[in-house]
Structures are given as C-alpha cells and as structure tokens.
Protein backbone atom coordinates (compact mmCIF):
# COMPACT_ATOMS: atom_id res chain seq x y z
CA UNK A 1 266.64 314.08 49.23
CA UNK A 2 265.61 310.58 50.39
CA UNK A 3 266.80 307.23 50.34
CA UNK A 4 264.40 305.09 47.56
CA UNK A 5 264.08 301.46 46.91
CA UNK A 6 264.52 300.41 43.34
CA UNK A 7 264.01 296.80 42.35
CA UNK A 8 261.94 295.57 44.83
CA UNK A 9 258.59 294.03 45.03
CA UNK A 10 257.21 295.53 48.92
CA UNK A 11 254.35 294.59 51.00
CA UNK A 12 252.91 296.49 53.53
CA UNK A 13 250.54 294.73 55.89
CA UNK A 14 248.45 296.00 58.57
CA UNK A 15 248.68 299.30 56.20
CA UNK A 16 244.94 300.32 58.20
CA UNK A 17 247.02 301.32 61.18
CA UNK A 18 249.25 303.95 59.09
CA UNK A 19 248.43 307.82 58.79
CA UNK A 20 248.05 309.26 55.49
CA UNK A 21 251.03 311.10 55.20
CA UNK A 22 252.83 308.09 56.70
CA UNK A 23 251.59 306.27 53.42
CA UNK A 24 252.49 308.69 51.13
CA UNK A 25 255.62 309.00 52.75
CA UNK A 26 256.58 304.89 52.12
CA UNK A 27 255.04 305.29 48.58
CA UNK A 28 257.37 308.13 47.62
CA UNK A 29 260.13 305.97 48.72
CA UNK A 30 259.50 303.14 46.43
CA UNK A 31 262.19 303.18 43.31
CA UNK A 32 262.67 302.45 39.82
CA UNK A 33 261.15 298.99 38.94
CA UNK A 34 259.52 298.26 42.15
CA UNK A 35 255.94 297.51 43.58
CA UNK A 36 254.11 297.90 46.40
CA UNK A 37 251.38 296.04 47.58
CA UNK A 38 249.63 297.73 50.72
CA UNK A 39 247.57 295.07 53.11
CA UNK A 40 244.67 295.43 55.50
CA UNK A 41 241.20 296.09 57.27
CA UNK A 42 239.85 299.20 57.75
CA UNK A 43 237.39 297.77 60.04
CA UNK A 44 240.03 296.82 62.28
CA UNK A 45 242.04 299.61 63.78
CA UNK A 46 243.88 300.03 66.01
CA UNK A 47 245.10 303.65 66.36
CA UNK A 48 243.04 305.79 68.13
CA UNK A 49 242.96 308.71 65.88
CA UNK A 50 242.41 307.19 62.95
CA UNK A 51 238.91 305.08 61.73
CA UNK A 52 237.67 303.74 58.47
CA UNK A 53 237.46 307.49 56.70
CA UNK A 54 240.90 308.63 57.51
CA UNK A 55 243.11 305.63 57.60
CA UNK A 56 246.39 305.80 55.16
CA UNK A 57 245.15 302.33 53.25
CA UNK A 58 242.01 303.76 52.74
CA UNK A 59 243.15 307.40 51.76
CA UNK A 60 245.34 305.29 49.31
CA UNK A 61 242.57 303.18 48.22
CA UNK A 62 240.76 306.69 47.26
CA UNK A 63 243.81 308.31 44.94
CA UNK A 64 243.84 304.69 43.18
CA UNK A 65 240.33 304.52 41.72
CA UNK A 66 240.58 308.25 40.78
C-alpha cells in the first residue's frame, strides 16, 4: 500500500529526465479526481542512461496514443 493524491491537478516538468518505472511509479500515485500533466523535451536530457527512446515522458507518451 501507497500513499495517493486525490483531488489534485499535478504537473510534472522536466518529466524527460525520469526513468520509466519512475513515471509509472508517480502515475500510480495520482488519486481519485486528480490530473496529471507530465512536461518536457526528449531532445534534451540530461541523464546519462536514458535518450529519446527510453525516457519515462516518452515511454508515457507511447501507452497514451495506444
């Protein structure tokens, strides 16, 4: 069991710079009656091990138009 925000409206910027389960992990969190917005640039990246394939905003991007 986890803590979740209900109510809420949440942005997320720089999201380009978060893993994919790090993603998933904030969007599971996210409550009854709430939205999420998640911000960036996957051409501009900043963690080493991730790039423009892998990154958690795009990785979201992907689930969202499926």
């Amino acid at each position: 069991m986890g803590r979740t925000i209900p109510k809420q409206f949440i942005i997320i910027d720089e999201a380009q710079n978060l893993t994919k389960h790090e993603v998933n992990t904030i969007v599971w969190r996210v409550g009854e009656g709430s939205k999420i917005v998640l911000v960036g640039d996957p051409e501009q990246i900043d963690n080493p091990y991730l790039h423009s394939c892998n990154n958690g905003l795009t990785c979201d991007h992907e689930k969202v138009r499926l």
